[in-house]
ModelCIF file with pLDDT and N, C-alpha, C, O atoms, coordinates in Angstrom:
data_MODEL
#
_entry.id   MODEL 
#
_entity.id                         1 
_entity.type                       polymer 
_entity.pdbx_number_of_molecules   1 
#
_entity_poly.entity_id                      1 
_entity_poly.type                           'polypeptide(L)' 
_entity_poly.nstd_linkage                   no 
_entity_poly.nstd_monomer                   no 
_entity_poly.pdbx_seq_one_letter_code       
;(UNK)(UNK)(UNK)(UNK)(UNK)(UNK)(UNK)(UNK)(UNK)(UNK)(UNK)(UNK)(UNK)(UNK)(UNK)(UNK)
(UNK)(UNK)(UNK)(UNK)(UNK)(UNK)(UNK)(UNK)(UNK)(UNK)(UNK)(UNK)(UNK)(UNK)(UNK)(UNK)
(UNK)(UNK)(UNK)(UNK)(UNK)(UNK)(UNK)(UNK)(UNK)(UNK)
;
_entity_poly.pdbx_seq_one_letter_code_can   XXXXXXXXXXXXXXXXXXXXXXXXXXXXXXXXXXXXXXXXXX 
_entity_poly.pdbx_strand_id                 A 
#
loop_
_entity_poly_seq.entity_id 
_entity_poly_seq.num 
_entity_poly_seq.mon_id 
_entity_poly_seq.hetero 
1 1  UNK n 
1 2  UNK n 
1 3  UNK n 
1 4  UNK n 
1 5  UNK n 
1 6  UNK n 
1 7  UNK n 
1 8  UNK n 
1 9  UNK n 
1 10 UNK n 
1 11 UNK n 
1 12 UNK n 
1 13 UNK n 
1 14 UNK n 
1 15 UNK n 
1 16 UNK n 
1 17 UNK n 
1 18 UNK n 
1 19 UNK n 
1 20 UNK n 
1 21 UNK n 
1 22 UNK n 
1 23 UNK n 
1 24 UNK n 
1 25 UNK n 
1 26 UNK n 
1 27 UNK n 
1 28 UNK n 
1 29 UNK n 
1 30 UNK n 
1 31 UNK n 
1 32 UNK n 
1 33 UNK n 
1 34 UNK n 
1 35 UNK n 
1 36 UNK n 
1 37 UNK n 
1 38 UNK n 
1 39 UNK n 
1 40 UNK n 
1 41 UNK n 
1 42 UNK n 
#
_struct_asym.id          A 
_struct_asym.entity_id   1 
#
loop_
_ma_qa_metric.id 
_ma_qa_metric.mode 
_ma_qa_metric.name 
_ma_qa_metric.software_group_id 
_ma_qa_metric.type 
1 global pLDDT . pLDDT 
2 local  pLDDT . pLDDT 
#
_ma_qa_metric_global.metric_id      1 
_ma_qa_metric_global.metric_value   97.83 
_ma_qa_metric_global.model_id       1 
_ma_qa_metric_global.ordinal_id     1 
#
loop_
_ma_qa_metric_local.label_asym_id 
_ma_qa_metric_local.label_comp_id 
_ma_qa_metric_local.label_seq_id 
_ma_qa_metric_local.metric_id 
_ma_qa_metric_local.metric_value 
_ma_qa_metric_local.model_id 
_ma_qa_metric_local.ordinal_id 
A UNK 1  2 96.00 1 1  
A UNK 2  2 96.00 1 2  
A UNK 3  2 97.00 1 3  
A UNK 4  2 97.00 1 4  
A UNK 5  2 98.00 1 5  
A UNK 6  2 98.00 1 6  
A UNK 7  2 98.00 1 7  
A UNK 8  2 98.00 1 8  
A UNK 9  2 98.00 1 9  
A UNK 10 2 98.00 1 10 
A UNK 11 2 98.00 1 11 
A UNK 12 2 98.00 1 12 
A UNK 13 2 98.00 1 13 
A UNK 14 2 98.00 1 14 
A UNK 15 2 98.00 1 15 
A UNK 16 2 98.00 1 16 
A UNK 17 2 98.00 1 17 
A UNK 18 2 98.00 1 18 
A UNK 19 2 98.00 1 19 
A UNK 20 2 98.00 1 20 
A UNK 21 2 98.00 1 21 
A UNK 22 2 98.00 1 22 
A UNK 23 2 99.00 1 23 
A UNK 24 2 98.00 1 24 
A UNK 25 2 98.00 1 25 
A UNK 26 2 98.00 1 26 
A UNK 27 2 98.00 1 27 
A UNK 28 2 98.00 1 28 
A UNK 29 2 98.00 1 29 
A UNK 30 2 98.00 1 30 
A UNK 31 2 98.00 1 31 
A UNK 32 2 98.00 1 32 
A UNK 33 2 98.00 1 33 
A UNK 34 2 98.00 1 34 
A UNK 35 2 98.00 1 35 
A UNK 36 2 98.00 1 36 
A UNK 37 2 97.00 1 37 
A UNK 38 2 97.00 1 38 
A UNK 39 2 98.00 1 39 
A UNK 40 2 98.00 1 40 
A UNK 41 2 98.00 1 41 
A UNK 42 2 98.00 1 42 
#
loop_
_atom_site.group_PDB 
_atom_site.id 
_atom_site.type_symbol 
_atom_site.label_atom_id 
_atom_site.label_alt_id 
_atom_site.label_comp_id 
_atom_site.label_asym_id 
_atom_site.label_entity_id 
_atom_site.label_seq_id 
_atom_site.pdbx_PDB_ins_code 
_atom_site.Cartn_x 
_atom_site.Cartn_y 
_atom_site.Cartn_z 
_atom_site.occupancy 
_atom_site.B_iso_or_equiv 
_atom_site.pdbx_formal_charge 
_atom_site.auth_seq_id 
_atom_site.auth_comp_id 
_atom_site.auth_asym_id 
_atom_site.auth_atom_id 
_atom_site.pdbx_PDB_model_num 
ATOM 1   N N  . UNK A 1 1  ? -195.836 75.673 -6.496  1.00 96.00 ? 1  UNK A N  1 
ATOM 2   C CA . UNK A 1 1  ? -195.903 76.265 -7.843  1.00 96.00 ? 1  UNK A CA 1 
ATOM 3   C C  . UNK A 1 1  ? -194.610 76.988 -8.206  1.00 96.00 ? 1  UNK A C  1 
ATOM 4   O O  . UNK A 1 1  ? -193.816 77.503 -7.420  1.00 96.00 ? 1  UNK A O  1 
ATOM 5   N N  . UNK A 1 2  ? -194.556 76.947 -9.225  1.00 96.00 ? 2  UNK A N  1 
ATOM 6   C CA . UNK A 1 2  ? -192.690 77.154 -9.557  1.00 96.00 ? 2  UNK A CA 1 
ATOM 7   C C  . UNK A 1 2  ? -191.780 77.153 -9.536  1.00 96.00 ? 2  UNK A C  1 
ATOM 8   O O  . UNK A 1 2  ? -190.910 77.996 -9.750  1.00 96.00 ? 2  UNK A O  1 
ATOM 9   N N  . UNK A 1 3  ? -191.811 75.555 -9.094  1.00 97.00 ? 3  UNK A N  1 
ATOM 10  C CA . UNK A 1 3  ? -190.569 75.124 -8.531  1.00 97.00 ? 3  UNK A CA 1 
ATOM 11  C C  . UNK A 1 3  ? -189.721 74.368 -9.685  1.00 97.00 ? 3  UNK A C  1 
ATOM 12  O O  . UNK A 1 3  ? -190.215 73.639 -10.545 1.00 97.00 ? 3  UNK A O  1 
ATOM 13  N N  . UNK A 1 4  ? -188.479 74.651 -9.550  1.00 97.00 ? 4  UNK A N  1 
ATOM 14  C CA . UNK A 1 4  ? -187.792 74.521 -10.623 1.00 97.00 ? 4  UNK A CA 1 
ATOM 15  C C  . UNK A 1 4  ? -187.694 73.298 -11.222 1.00 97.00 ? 4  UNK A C  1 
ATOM 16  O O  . UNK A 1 4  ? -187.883 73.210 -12.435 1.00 97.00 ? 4  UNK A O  1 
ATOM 17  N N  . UNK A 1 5  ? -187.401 72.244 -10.492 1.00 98.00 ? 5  UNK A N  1 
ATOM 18  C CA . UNK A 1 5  ? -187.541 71.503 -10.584 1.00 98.00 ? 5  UNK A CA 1 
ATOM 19  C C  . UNK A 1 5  ? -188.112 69.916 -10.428 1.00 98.00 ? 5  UNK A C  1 
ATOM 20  O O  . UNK A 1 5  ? -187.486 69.147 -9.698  1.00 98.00 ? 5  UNK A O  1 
ATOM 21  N N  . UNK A 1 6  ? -189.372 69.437 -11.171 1.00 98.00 ? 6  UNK A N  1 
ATOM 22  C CA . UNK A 1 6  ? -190.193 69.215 -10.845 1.00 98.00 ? 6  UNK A CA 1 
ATOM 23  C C  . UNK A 1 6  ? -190.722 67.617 -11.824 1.00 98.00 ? 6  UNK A C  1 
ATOM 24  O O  . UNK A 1 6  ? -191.777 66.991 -11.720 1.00 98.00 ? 6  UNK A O  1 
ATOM 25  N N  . UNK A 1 7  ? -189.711 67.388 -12.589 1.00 98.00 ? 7  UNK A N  1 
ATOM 26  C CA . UNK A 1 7  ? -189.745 65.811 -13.437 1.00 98.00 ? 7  UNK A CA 1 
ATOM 27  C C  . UNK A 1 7  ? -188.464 65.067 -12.581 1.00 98.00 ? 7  UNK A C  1 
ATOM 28  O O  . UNK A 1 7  ? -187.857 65.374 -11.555 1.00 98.00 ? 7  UNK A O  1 
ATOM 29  N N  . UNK A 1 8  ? -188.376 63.946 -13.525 1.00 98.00 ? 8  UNK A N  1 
ATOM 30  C CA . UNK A 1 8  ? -187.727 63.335 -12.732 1.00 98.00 ? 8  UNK A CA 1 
ATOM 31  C C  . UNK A 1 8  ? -186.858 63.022 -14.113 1.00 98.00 ? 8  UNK A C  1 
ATOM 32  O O  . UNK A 1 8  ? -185.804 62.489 -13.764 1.00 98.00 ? 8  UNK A O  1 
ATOM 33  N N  . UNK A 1 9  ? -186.912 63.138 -15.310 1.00 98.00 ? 9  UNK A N  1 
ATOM 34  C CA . UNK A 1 9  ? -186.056 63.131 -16.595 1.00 98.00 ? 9  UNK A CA 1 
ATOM 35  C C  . UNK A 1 9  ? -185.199 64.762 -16.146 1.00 98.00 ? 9  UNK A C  1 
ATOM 36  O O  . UNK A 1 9  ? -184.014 64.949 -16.422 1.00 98.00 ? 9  UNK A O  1 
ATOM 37  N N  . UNK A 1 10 ? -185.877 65.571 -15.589 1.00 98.00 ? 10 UNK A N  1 
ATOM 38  C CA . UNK A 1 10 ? -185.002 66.232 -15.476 1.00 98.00 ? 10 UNK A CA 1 
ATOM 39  C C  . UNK A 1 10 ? -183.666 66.556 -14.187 1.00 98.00 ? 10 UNK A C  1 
ATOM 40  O O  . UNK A 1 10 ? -182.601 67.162 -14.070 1.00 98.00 ? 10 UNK A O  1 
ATOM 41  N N  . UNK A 1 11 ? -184.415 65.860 -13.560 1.00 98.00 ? 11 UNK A N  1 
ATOM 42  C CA . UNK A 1 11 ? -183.311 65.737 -12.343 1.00 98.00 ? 11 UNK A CA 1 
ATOM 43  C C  . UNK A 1 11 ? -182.010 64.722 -12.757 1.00 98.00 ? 11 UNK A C  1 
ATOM 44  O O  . UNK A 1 11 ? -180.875 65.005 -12.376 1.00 98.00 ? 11 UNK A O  1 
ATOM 45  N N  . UNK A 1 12 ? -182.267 63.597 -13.516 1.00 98.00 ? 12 UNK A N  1 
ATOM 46  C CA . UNK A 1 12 ? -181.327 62.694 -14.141 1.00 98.00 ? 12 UNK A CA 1 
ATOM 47  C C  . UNK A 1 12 ? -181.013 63.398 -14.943 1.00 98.00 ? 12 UNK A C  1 
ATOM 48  O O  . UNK A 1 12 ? -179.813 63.280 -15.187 1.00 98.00 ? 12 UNK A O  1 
ATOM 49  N N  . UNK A 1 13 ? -181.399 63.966 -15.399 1.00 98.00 ? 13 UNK A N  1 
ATOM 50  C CA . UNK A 1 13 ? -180.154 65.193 -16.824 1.00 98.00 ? 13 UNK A CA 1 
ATOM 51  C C  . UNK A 1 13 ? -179.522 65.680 -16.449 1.00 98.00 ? 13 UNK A C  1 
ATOM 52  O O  . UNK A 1 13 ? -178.600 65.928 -17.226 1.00 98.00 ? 13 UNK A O  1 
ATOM 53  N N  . UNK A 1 14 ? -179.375 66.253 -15.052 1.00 98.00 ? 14 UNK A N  1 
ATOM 54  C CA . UNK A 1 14 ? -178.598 67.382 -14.638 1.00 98.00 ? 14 UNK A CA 1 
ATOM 55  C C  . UNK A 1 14 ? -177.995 66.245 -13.836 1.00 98.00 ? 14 UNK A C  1 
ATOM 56  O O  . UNK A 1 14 ? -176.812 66.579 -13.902 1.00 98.00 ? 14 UNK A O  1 
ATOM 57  N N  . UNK A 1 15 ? -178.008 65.043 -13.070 1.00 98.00 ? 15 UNK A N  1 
ATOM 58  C CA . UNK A 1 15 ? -176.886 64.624 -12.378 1.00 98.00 ? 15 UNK A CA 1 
ATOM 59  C C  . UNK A 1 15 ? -176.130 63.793 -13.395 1.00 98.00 ? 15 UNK A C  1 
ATOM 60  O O  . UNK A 1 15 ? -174.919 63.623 -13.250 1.00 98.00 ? 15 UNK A O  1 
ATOM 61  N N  . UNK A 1 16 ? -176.684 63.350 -14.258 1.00 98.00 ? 16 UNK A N  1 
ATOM 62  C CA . UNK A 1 16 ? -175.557 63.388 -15.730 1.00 98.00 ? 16 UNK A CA 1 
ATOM 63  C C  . UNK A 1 16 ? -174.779 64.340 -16.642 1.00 98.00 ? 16 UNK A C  1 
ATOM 64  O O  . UNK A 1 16 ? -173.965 64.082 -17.529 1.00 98.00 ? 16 UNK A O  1 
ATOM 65  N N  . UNK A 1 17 ? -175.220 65.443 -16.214 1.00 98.00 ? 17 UNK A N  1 
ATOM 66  C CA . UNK A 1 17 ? -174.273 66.516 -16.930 1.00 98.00 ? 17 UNK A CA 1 
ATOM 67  C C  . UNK A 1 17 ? -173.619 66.856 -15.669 1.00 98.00 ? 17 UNK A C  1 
ATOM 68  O O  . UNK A 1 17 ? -172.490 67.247 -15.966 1.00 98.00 ? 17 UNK A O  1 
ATOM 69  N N  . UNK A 1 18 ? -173.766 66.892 -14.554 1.00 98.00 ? 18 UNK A N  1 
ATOM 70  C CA . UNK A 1 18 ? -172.446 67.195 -13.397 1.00 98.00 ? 18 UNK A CA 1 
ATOM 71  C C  . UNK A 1 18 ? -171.785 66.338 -13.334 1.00 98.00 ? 18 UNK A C  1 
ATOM 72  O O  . UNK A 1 18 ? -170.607 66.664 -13.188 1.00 98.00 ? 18 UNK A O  1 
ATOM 73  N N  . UNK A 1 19 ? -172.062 64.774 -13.394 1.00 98.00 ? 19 UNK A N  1 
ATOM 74  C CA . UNK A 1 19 ? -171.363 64.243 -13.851 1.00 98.00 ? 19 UNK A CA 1 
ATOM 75  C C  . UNK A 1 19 ? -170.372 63.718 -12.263 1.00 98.00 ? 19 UNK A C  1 
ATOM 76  O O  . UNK A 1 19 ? -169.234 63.299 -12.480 1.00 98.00 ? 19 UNK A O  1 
ATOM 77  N N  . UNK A 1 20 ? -170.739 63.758 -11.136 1.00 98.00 ? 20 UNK A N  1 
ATOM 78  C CA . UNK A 1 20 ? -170.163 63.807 -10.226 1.00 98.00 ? 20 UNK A CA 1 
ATOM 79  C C  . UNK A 1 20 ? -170.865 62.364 -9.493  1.00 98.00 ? 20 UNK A C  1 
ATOM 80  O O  . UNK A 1 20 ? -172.073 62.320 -9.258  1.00 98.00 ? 20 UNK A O  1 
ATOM 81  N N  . UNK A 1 21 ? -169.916 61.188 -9.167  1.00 98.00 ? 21 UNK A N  1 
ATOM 82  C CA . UNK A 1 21 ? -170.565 59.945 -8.593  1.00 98.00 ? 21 UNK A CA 1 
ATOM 83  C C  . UNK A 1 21 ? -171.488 60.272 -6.905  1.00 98.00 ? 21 UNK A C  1 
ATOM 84  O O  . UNK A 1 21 ? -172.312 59.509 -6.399  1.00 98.00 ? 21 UNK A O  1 
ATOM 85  N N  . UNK A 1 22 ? -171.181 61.143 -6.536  1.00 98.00 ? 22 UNK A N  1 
ATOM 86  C CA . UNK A 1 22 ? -172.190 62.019 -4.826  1.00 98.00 ? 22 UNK A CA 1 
ATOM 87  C C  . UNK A 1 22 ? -173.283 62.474 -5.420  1.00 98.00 ? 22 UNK A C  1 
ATOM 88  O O  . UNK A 1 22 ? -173.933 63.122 -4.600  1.00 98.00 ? 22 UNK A O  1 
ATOM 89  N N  . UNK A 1 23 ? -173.725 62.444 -6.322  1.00 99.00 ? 23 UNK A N  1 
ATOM 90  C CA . UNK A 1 23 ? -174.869 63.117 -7.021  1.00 99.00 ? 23 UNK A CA 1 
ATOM 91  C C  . UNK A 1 23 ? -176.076 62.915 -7.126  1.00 99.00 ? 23 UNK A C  1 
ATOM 92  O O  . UNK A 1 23 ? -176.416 63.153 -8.285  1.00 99.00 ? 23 UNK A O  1 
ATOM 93  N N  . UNK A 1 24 ? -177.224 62.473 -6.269  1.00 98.00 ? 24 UNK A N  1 
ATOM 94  C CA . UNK A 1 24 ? -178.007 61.144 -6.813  1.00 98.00 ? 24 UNK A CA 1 
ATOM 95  C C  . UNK A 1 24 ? -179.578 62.235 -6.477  1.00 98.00 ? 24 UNK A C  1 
ATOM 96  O O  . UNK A 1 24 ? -179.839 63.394 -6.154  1.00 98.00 ? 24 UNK A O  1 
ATOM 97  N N  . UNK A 1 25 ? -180.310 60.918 -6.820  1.00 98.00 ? 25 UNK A N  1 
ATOM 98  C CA . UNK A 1 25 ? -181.725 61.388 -6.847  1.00 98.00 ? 25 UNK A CA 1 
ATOM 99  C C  . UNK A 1 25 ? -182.357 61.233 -5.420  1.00 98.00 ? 25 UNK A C  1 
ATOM 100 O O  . UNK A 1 25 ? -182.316 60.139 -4.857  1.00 98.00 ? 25 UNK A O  1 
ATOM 101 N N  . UNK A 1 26 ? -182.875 62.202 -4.901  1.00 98.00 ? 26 UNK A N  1 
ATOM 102 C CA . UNK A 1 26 ? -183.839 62.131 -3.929  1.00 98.00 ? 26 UNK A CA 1 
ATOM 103 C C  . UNK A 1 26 ? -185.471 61.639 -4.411  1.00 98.00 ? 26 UNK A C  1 
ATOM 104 O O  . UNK A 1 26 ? -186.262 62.481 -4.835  1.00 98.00 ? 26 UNK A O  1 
ATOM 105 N N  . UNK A 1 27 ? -185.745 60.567 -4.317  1.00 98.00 ? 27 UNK A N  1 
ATOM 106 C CA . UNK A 1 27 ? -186.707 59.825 -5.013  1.00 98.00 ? 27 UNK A CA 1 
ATOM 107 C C  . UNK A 1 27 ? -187.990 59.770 -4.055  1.00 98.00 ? 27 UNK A C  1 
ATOM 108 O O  . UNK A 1 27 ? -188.209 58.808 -3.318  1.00 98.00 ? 27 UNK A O  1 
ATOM 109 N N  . UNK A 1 28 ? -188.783 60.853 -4.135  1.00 98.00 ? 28 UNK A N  1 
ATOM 110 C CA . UNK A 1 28 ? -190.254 61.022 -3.566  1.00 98.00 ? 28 UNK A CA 1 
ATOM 111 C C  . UNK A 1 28 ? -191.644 60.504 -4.364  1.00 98.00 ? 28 UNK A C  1 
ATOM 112 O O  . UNK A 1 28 ? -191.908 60.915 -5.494  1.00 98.00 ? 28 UNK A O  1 
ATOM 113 N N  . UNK A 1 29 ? -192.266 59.810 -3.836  1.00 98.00 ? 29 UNK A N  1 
ATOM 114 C CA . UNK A 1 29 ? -192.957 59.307 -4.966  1.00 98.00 ? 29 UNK A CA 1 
ATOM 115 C C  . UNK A 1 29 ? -194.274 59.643 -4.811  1.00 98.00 ? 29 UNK A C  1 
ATOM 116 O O  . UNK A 1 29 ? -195.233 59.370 -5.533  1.00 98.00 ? 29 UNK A O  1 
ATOM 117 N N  . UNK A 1 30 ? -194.210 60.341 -3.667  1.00 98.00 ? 30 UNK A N  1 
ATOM 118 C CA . UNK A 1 30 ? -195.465 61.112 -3.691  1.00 98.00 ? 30 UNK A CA 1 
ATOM 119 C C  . UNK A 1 30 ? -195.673 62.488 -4.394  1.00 98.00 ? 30 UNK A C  1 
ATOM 120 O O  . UNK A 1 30 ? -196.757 63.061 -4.285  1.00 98.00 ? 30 UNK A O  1 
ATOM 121 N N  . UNK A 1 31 ? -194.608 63.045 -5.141  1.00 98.00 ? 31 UNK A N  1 
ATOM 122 C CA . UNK A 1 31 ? -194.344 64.184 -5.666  1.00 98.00 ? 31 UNK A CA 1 
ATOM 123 C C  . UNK A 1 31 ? -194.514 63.524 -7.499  1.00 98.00 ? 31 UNK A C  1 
ATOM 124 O O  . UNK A 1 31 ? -194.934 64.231 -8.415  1.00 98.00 ? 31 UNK A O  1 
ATOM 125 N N  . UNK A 1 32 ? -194.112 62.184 -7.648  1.00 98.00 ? 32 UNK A N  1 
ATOM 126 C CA . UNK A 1 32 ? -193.860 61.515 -8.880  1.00 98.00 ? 32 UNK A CA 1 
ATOM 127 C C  . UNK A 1 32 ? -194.922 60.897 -8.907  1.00 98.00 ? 32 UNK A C  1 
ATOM 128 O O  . UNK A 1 32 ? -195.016 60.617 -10.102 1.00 98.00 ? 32 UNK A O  1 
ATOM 129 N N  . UNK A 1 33 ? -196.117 60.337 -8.226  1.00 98.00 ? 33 UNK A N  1 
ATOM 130 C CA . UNK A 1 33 ? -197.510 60.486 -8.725  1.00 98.00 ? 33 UNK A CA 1 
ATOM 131 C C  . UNK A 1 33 ? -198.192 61.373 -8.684  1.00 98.00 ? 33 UNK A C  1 
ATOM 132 O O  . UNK A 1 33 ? -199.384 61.083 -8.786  1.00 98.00 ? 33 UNK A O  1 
ATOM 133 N N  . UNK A 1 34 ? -197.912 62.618 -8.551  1.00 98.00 ? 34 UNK A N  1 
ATOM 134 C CA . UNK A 1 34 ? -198.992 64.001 -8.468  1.00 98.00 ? 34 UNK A CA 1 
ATOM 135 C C  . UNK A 1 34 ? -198.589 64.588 -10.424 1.00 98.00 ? 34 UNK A C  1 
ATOM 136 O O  . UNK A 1 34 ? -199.339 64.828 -11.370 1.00 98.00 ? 34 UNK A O  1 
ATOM 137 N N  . UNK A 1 35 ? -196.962 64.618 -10.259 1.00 98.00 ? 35 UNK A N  1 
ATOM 138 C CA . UNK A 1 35 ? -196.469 64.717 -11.407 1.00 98.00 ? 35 UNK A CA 1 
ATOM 139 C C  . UNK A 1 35 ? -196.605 64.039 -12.739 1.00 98.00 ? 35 UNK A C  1 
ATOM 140 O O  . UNK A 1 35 ? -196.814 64.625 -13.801 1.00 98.00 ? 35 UNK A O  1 
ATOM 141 N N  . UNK A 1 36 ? -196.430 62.422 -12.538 1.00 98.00 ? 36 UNK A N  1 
ATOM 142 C CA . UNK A 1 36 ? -196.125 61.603 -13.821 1.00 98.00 ? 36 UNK A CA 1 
ATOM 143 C C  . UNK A 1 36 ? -196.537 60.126 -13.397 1.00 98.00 ? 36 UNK A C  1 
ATOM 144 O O  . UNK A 1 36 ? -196.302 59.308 -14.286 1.00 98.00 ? 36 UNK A O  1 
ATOM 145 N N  . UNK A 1 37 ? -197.185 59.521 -12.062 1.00 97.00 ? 37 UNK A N  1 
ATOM 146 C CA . UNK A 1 37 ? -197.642 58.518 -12.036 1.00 97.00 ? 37 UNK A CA 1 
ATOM 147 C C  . UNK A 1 37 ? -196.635 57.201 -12.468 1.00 97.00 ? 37 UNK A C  1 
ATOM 148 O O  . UNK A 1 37 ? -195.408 57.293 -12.462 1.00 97.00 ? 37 UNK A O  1 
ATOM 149 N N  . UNK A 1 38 ? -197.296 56.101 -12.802 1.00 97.00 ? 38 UNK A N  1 
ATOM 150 C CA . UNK A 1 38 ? -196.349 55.267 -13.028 1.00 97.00 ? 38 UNK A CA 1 
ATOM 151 C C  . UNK A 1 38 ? -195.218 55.147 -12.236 1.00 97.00 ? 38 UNK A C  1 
ATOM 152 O O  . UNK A 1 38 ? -194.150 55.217 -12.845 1.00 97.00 ? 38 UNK A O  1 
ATOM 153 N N  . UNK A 1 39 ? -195.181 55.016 -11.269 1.00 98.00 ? 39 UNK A N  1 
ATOM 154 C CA . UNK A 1 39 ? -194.409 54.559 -10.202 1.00 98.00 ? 39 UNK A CA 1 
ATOM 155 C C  . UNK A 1 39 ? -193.361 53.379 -10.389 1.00 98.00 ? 39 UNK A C  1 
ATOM 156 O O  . UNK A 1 39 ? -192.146 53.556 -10.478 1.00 98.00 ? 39 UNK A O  1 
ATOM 157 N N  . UNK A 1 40 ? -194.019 52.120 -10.437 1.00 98.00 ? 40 UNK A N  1 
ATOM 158 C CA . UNK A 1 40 ? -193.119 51.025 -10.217 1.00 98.00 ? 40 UNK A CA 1 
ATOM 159 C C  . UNK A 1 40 ? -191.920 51.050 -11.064 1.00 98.00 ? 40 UNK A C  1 
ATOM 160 O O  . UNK A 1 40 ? -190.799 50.691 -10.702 1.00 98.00 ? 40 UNK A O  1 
ATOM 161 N N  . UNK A 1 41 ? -192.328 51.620 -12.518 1.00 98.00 ? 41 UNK A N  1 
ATOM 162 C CA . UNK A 1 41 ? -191.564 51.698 -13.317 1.00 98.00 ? 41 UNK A CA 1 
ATOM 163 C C  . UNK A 1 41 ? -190.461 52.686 -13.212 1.00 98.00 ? 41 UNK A C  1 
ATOM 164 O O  . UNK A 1 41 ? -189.272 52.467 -13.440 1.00 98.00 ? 41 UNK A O  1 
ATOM 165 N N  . UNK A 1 42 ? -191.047 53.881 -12.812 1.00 98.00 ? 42 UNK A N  1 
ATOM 166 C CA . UNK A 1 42 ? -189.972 55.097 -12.371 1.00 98.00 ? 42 UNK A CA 1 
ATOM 167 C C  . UNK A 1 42 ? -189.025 54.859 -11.782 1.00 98.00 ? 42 UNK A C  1 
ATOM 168 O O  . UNK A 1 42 ? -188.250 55.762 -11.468 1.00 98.00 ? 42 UNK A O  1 
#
């Protein structure tokens, strides 16, 4: 609970505004169906 960050539109916003190619997504998808489902597509 209150963890800052917690979508996955928002994790891609912020490694597009740093803007740095080392930057990437740690992609859990057990955290992204509790959250927002739709998986395959994610």
């Amino acid at each position: 609970p209150g963890y800052f960050l917690s979508r996955q539109d928002q994790a891609v916003a912020a490694i597009e505004a740093v803007g740095a190619d080392n930057l990437r997504l740690q992609f859990d998808l057990y955290h992204c169906q509790i959250m927002e489902g739709d998986l395959v597509r994610h």
